[in-house]
PDB file of N, CA and C in Angstrom:
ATOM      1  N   UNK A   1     -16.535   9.595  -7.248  1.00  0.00           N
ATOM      2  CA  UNK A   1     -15.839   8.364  -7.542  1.00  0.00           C
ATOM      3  C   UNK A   1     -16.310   7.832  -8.892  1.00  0.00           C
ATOM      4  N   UNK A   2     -15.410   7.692  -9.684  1.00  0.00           N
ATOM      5  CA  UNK A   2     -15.572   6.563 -10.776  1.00  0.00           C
ATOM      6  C   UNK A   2     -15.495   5.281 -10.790  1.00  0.00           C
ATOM      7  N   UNK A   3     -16.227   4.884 -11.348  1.00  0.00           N
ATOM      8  CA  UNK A   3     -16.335   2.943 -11.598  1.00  0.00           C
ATOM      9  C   UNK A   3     -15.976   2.666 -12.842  1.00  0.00           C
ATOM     10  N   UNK A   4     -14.970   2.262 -13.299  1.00  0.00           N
ATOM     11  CA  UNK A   4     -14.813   1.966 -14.938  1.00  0.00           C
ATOM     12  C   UNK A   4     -15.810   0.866 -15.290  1.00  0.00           C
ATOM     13  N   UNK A   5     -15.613  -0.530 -14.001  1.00  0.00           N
ATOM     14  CA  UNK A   5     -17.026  -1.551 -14.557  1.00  0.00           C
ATOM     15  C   UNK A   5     -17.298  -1.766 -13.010  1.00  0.00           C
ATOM     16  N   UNK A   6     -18.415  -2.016 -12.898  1.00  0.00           N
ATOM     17  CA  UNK A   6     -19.281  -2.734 -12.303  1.00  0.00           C
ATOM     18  C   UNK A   6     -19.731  -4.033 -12.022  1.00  0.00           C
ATOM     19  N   UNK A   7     -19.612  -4.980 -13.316  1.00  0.00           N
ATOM     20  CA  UNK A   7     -20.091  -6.367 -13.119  1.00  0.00           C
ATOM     21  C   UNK A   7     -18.585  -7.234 -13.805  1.00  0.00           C
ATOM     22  N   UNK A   8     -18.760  -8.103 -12.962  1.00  0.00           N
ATOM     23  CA  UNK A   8     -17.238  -8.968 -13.420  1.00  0.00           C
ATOM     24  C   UNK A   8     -17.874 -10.550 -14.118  1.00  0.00           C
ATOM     25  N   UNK A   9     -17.685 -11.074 -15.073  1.00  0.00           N
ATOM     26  CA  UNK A   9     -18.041 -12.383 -15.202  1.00  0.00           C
ATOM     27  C   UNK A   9     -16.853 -13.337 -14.724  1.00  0.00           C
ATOM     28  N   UNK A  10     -17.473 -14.330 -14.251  1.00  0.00           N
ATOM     29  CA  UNK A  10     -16.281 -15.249 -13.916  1.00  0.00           C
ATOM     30  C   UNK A  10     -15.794 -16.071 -15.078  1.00  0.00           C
ATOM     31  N   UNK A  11     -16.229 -16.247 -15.923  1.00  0.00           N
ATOM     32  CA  UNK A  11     -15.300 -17.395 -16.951  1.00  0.00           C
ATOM     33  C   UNK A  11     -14.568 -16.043 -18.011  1.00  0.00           C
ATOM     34  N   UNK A  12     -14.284 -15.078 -17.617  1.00  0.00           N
ATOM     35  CA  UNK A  12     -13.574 -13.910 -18.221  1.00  0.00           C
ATOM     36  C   UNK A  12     -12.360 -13.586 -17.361  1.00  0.00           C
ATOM     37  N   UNK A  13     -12.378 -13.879 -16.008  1.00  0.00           N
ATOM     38  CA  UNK A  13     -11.254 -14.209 -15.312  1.00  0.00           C
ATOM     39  C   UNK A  13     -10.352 -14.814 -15.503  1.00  0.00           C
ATOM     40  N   UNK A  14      -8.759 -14.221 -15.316  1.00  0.00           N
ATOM     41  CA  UNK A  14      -7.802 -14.919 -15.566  1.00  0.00           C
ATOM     42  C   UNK A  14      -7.136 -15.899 -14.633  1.00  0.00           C
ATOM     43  N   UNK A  15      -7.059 -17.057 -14.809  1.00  0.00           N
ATOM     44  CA  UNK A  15      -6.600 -17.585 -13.703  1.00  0.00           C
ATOM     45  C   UNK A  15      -4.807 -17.254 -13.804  1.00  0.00           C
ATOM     46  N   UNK A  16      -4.152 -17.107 -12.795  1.00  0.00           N
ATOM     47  CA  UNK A  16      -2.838 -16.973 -12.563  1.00  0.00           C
ATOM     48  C   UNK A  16      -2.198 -17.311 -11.712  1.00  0.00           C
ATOM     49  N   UNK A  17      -0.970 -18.639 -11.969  1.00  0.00           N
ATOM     50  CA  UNK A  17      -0.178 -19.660 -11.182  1.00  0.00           C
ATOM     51  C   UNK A  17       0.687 -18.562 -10.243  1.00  0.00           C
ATOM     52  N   UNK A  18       0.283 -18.238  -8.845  1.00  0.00           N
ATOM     53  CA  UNK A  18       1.355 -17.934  -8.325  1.00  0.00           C
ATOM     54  C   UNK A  18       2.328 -18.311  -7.952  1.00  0.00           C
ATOM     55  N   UNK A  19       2.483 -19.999  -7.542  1.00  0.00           N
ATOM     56  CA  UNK A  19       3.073 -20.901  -7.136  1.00  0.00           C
ATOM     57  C   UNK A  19       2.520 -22.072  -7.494  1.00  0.00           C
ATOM     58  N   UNK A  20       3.397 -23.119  -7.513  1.00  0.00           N
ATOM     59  CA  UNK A  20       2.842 -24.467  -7.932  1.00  0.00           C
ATOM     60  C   UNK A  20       1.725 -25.082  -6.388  1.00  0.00           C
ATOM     61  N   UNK A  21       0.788 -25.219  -7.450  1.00  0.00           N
ATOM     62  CA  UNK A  21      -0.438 -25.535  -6.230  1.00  0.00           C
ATOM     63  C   UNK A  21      -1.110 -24.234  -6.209  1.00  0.00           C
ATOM     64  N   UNK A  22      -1.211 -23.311  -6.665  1.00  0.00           N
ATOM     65  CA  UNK A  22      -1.744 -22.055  -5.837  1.00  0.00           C
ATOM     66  C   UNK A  22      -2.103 -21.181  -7.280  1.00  0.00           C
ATOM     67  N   UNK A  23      -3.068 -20.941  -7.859  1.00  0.00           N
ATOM     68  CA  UNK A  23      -4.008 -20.777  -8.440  1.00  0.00           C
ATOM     69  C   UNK A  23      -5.161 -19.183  -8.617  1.00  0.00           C
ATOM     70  N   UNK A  24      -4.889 -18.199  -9.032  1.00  0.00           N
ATOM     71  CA  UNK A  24      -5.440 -16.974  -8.205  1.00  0.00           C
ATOM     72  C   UNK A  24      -6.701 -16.558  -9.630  1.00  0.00           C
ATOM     73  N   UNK A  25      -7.577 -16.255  -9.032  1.00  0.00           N
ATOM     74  CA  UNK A  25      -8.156 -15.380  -9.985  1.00  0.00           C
ATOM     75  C   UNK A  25      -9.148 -14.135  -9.648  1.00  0.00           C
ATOM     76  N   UNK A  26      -8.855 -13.135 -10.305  1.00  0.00           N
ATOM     77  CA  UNK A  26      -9.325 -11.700  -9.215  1.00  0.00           C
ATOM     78  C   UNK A  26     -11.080 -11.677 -10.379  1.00  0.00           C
ATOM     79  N   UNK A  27     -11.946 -11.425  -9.113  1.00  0.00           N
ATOM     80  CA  UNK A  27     -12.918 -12.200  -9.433  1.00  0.00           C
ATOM     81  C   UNK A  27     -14.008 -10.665  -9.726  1.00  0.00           C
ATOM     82  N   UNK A  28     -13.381  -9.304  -8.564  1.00  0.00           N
ATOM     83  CA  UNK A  28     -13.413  -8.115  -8.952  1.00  0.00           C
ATOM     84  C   UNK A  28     -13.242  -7.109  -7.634  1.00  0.00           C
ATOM     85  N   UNK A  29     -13.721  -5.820  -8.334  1.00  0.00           N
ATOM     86  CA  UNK A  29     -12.526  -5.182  -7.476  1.00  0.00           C
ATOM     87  C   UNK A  29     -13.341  -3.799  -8.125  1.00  0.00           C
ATOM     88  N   UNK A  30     -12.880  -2.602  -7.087  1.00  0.00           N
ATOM     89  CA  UNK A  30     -13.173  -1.455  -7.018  1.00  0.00           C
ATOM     90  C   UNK A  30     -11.945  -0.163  -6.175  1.00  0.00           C
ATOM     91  N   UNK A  31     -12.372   0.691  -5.814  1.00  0.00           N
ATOM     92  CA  UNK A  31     -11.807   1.498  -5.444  1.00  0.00           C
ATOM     93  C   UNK A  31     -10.974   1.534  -4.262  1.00  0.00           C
ATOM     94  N   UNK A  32     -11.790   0.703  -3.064  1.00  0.00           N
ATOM     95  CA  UNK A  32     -11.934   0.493  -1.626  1.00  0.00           C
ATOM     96  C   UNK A  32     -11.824  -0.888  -1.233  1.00  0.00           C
ATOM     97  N   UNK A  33     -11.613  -2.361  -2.287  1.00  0.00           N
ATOM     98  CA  UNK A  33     -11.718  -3.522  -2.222  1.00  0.00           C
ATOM     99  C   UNK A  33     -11.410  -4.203  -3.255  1.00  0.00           C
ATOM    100  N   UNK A  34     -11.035  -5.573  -3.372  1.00  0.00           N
ATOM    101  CA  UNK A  34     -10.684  -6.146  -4.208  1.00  0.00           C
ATOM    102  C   UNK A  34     -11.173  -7.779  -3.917  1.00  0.00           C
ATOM    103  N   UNK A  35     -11.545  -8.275  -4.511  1.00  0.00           N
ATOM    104  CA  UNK A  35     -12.319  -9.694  -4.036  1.00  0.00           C
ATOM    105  C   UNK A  35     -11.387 -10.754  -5.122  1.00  0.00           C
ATOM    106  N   UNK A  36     -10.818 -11.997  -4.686  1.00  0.00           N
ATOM    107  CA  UNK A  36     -10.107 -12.773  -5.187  1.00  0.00           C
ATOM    108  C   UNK A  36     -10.777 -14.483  -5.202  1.00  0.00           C
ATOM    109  N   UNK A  37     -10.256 -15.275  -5.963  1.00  0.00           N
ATOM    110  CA  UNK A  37     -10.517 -16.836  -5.343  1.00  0.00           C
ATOM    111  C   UNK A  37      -8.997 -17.156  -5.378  1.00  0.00           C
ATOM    112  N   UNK A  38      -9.076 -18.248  -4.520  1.00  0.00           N
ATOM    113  CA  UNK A  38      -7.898 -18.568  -5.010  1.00  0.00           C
ATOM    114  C   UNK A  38      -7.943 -20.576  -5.150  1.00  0.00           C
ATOM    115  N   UNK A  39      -7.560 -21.488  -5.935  1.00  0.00           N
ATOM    116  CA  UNK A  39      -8.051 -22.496  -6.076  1.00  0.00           C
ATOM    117  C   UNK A  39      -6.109 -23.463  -5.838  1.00  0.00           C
ATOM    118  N   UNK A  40      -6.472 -24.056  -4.331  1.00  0.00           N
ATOM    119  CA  UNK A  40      -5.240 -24.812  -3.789  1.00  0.00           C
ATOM    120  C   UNK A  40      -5.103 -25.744  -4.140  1.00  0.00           C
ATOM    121  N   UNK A  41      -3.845 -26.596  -4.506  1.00  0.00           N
ATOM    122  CA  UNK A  41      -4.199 -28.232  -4.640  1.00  0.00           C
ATOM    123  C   UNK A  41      -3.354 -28.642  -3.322  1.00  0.00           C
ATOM    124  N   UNK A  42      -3.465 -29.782  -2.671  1.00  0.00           N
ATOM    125  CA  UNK A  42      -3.488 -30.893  -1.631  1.00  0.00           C
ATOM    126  C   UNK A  42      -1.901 -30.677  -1.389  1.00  0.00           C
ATOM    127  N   UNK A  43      -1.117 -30.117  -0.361  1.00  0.00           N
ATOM    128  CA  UNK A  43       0.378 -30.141  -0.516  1.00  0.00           C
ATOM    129  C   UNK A  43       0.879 -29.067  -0.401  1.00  0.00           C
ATOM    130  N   UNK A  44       0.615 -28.076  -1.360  1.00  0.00           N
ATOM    131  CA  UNK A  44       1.142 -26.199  -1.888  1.00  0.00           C
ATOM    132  C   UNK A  44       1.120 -26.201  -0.412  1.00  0.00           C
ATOM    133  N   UNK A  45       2.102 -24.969  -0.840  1.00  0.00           N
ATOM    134  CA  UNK A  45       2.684 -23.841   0.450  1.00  0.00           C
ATOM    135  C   UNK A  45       2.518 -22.826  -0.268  1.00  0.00           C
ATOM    136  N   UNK A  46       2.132 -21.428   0.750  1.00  0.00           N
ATOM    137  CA  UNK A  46       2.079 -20.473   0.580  1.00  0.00           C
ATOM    138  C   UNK A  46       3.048 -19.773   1.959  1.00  0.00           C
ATOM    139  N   UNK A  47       4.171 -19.747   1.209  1.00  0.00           N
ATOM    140  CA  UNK A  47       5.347 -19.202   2.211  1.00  0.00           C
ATOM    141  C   UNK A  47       5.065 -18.014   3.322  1.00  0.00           C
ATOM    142  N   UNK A  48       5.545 -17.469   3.921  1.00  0.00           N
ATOM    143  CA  UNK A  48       5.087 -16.546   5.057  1.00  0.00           C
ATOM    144  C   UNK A  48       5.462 -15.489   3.985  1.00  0.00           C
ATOM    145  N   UNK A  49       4.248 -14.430   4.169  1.00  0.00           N
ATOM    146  CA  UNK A  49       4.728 -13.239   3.566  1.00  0.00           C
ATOM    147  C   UNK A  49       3.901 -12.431   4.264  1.00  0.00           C
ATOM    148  N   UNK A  50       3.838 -10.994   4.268  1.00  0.00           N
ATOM    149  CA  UNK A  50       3.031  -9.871   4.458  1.00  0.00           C
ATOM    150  C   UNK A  50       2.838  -8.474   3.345  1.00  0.00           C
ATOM    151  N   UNK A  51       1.502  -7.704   3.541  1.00  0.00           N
ATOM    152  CA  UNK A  51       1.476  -6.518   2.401  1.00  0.00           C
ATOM    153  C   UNK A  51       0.453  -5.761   3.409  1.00  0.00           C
ATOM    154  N   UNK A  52       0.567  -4.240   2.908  1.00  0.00           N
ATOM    155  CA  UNK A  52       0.185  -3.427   3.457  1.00  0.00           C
ATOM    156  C   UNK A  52      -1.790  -4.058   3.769  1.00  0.00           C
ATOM    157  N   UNK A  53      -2.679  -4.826   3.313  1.00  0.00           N
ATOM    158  CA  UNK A  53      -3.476  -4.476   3.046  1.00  0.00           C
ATOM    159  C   UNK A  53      -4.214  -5.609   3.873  1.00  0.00           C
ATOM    160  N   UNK A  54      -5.488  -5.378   4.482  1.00  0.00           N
ATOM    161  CA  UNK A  54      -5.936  -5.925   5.157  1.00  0.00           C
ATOM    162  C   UNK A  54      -7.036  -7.199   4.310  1.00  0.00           C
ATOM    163  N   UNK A  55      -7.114  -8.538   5.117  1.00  0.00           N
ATOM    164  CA  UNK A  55      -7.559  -9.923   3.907  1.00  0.00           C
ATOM    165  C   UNK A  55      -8.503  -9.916   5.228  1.00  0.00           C
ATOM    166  N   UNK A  56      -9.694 -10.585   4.719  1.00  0.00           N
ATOM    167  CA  UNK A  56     -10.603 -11.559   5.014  1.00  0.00           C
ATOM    168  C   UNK A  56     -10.988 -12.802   4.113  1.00  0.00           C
ATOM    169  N   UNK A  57     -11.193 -13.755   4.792  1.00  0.00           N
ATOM    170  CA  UNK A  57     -10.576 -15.069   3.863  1.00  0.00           C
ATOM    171  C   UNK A  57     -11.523 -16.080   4.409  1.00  0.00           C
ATOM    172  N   UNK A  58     -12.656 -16.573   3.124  1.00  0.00           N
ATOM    173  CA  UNK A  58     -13.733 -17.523   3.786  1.00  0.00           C
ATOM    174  C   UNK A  58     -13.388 -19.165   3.033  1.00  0.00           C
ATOM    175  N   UNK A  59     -12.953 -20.059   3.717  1.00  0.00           N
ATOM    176  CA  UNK A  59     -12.418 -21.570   3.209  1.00  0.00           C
ATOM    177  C   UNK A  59     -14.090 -22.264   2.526  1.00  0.00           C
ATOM    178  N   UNK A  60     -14.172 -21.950   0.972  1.00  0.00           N
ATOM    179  CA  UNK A  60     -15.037 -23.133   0.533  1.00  0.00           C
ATOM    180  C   UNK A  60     -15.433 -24.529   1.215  1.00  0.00           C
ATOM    181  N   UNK A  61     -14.224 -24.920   0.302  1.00  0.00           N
ATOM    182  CA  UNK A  61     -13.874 -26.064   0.400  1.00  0.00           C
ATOM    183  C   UNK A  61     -12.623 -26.521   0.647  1.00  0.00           C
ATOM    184  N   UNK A  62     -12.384 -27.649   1.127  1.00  0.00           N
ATOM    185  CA  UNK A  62     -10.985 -28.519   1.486  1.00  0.00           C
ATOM    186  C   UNK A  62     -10.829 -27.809   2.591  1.00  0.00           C
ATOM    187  N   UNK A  63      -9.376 -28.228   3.023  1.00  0.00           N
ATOM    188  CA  UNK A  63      -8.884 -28.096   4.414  1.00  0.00           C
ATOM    189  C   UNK A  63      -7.219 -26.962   4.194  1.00  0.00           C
ATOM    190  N   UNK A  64      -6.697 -26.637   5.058  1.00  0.00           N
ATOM    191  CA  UNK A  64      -5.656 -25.584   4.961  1.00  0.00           C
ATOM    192  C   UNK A  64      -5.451 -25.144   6.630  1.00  0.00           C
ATOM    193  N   UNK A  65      -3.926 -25.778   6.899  1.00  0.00           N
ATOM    194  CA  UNK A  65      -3.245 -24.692   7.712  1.00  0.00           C
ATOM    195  C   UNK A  65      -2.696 -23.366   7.859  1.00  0.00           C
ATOM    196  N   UNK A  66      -3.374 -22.265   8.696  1.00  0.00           N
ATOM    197  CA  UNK A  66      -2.982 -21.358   7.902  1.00  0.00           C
ATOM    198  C   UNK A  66      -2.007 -20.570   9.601  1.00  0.00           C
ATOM    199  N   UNK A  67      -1.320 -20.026   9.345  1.00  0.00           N
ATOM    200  CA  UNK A  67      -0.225 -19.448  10.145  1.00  0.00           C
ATOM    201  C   UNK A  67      -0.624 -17.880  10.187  1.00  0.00           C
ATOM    202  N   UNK A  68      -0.781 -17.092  11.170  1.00  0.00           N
ATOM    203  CA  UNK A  68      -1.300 -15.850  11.219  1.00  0.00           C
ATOM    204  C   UNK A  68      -0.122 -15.253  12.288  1.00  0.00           C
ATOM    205  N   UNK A  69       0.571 -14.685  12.234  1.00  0.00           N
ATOM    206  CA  UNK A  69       1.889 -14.425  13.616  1.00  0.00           C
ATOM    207  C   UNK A  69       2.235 -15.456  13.957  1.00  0.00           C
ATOM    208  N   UNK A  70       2.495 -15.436  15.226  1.00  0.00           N
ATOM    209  CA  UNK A  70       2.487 -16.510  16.048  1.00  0.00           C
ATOM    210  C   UNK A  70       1.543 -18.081  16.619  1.00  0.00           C
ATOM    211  N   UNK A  71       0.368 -17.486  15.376  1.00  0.00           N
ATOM    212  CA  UNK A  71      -0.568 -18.494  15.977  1.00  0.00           C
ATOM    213  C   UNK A  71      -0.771 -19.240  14.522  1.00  0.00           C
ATOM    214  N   UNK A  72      -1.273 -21.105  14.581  1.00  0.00           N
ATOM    215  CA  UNK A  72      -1.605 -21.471  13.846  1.00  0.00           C
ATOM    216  C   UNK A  72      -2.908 -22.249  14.375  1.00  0.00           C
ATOM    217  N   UNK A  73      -3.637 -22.537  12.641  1.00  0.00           N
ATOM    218  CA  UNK A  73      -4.984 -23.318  13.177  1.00  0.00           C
ATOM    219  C   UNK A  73      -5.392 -23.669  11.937  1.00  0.00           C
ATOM    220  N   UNK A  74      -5.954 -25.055  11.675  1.00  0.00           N
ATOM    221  CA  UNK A  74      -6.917 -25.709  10.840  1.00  0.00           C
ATOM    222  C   UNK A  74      -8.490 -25.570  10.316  1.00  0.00           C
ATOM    223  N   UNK A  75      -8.214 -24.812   9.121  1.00  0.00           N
ATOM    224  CA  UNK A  75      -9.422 -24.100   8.756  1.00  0.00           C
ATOM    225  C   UNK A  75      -9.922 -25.078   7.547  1.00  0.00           C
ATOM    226  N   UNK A  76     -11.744 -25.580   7.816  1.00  0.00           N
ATOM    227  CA  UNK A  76     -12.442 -25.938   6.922  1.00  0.00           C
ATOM    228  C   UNK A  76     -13.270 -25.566   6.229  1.00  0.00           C
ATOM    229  N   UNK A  77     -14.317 -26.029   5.541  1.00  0.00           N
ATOM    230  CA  UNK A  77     -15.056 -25.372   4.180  1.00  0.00           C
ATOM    231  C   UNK A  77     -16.003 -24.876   5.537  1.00  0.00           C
ATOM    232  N   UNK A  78     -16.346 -23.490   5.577  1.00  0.00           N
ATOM    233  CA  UNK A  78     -17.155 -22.700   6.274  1.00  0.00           C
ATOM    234  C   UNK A  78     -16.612 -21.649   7.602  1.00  0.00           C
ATOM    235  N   UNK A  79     -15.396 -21.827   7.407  1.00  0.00           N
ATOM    236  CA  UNK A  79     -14.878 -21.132   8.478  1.00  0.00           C
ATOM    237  C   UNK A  79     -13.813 -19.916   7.542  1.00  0.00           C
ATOM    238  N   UNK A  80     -13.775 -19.090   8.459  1.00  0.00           N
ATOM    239  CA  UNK A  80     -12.920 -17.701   7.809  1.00  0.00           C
ATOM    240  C   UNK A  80     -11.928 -17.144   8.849  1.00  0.00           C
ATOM    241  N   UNK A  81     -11.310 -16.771   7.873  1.00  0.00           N
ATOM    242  CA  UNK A  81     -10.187 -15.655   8.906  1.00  0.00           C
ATOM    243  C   UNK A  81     -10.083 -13.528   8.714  1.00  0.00           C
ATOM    244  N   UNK A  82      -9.156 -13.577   9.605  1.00  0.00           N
ATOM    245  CA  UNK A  82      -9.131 -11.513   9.158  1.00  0.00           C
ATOM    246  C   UNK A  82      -7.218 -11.924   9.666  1.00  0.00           C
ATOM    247  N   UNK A  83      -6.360 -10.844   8.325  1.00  0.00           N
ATOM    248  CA  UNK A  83      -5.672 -10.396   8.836  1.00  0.00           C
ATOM    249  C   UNK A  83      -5.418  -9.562   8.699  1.00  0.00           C
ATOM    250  N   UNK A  84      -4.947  -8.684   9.531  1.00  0.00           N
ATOM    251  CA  UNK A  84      -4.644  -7.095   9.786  1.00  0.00           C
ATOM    252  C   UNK A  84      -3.299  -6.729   8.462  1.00  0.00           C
ATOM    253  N   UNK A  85      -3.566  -5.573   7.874  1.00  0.00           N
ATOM    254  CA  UNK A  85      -2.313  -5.526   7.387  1.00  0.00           C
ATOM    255  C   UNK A  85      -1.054  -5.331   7.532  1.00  0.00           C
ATOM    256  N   UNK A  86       0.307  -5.599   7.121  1.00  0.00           N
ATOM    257  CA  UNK A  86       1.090  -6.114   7.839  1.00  0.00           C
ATOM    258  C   UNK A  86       1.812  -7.262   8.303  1.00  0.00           C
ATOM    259  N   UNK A  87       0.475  -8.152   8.867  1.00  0.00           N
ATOM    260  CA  UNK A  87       0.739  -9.204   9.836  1.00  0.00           C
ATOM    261  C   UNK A  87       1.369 -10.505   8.865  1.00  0.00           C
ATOM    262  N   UNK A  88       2.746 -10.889   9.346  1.00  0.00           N
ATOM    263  CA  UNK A  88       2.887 -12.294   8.629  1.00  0.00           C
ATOM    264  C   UNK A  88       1.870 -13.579   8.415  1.00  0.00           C
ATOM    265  N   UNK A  89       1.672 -13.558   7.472  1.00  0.00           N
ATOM    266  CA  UNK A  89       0.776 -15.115   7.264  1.00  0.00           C
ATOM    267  C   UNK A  89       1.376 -16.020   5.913  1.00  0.00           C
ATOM    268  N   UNK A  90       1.149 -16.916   6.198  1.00  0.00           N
ATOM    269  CA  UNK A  90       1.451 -18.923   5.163  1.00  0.00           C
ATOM    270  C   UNK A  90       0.478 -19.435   5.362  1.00  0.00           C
ATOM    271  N   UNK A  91      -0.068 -20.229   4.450  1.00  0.00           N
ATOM    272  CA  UNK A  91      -0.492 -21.328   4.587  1.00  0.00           C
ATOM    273  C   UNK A  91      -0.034 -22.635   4.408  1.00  0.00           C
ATOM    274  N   UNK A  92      -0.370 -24.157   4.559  1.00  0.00           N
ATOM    275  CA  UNK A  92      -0.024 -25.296   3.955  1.00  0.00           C
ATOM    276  C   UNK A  92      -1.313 -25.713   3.964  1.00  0.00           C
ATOM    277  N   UNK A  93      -1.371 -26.168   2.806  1.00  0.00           N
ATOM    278  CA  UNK A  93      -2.476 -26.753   2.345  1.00  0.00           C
ATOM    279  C   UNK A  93      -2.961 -27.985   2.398  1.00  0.00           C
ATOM    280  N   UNK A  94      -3.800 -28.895   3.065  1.00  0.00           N
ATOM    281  CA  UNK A  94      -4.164 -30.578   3.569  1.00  0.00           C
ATOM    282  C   UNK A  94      -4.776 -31.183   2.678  1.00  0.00           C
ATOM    283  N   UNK A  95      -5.429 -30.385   1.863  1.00  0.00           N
ATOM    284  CA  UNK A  95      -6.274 -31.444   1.253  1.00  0.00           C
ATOM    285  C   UNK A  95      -6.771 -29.981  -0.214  1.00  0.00           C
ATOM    286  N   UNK A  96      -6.867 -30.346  -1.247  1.00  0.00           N
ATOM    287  CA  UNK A  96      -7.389 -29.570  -2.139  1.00  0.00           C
ATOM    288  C   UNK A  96      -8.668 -28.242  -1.534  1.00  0.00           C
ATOM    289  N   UNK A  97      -8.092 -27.458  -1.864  1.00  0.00           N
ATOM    290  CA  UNK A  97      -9.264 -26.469  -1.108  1.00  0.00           C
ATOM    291  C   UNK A  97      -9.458 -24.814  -2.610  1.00  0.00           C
ATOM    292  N   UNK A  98     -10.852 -24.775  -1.826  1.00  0.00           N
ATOM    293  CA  UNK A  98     -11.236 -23.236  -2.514  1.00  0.00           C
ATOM    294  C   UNK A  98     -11.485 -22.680  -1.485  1.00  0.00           C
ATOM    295  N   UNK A  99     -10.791 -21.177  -1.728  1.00  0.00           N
ATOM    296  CA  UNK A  99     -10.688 -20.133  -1.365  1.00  0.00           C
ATOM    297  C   UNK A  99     -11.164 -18.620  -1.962  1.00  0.00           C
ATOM    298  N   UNK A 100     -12.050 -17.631  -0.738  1.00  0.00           N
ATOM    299  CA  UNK A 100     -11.946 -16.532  -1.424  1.00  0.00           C
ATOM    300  C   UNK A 100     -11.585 -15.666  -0.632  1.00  0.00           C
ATOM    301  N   UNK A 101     -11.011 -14.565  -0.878  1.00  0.00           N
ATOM    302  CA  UNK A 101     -10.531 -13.747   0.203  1.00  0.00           C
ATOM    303  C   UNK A 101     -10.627 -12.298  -0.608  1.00  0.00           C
ATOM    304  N   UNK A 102     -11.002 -11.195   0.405  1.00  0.00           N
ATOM    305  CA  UNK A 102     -11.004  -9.909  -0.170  1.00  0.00           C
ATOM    306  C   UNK A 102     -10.077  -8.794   0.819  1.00  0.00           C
ATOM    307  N   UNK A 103      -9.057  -8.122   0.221  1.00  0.00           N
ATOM    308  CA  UNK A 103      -8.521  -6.836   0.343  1.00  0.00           C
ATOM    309  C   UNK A 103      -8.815  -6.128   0.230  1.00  0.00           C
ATOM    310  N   UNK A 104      -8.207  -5.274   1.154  1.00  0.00           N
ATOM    311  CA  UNK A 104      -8.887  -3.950   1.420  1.00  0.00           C
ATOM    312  C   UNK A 104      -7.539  -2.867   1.990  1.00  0.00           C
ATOM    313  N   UNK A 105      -6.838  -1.981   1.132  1.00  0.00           N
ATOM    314  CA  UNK A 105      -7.107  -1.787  -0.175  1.00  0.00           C
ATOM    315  C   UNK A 105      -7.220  -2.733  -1.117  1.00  0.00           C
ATOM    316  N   UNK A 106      -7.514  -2.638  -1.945  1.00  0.00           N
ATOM    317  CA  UNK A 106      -7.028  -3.534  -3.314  1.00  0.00           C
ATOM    318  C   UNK A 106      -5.538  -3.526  -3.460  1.00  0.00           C
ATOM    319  N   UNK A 107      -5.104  -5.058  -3.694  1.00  0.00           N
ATOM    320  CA  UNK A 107      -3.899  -5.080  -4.131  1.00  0.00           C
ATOM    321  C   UNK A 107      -3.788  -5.000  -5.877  1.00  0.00           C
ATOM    322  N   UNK A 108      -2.875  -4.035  -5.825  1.00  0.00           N
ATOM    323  CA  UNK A 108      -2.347  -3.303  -7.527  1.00  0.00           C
ATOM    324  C   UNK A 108      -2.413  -4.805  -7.933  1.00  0.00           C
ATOM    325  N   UNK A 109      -1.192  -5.480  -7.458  1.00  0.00           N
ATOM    326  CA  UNK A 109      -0.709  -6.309  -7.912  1.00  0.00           C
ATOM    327  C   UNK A 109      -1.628  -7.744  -8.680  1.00  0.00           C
ATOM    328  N   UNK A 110      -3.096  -7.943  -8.259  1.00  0.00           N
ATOM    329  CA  UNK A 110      -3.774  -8.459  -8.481  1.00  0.00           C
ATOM    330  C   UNK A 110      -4.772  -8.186  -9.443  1.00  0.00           C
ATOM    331  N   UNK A 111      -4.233  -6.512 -10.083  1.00  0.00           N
ATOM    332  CA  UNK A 111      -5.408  -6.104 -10.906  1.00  0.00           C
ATOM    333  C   UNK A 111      -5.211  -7.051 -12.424  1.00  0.00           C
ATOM    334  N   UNK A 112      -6.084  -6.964 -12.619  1.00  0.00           N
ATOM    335  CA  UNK A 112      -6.293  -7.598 -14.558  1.00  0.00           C
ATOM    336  C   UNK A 112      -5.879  -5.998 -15.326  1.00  0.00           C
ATOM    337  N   UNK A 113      -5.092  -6.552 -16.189  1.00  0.00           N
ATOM    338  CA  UNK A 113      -4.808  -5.395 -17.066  1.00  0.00           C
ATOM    339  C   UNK A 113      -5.695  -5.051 -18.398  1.00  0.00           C
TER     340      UNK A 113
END
């Protein structure tokens, strides 16, 4: 296996508006994983979507409803989630929150060019 880099700085990160309120910056990433933040403001939606790749997702800070299938629940600064890949998930967002969440694979779509 090759590593092109190894160490990521964070103020070299790009931040990128996916949606109004919703804030992404890929923080780094490898072969087998990809580690993200993502920085919410108070309001944003993150519409239901799904991708092949499996998230684990630990809430900083602020507050966020987040929708996983059929089930929803109110996640605060210290609590985390897993979703399988595939599985529909949204969030709505309560109150300004940080987020980090890592894929697995890495999503292409999140790489820095």
């Amino acid at each position: 296996m090759t590593v092109e880099r190894m160490f990521f700085k964070g103020d070299q990160s790009k931040h990128v508006e996916m949606a109004s309120g919703v804030v992404r910056r890929t923080l780094g990433h490898g072969e087998e994983m990809l580690l993200a933040e993502f920085t919410l403001s108070g309001g944003a939606e993150v519409p239901s979507h799904s991708h092949p790749h499996a998230q684990v997702g630990y809430v900083v800070r602020g507050r966020m409803q987040l929708t996983i299938g059929d089930e929803t629940d109110t996640f605060g600064p210290g609590d985390s989630y897993y979703i399988i890949g595939g599985a529909p998930h949204g969030a709505v967002v309560l109150e300004d929150a940080l987020v980090v969440d890592v894929f697995c694979p890495p999503r292409e779509d999140y790489l820095e060019s």
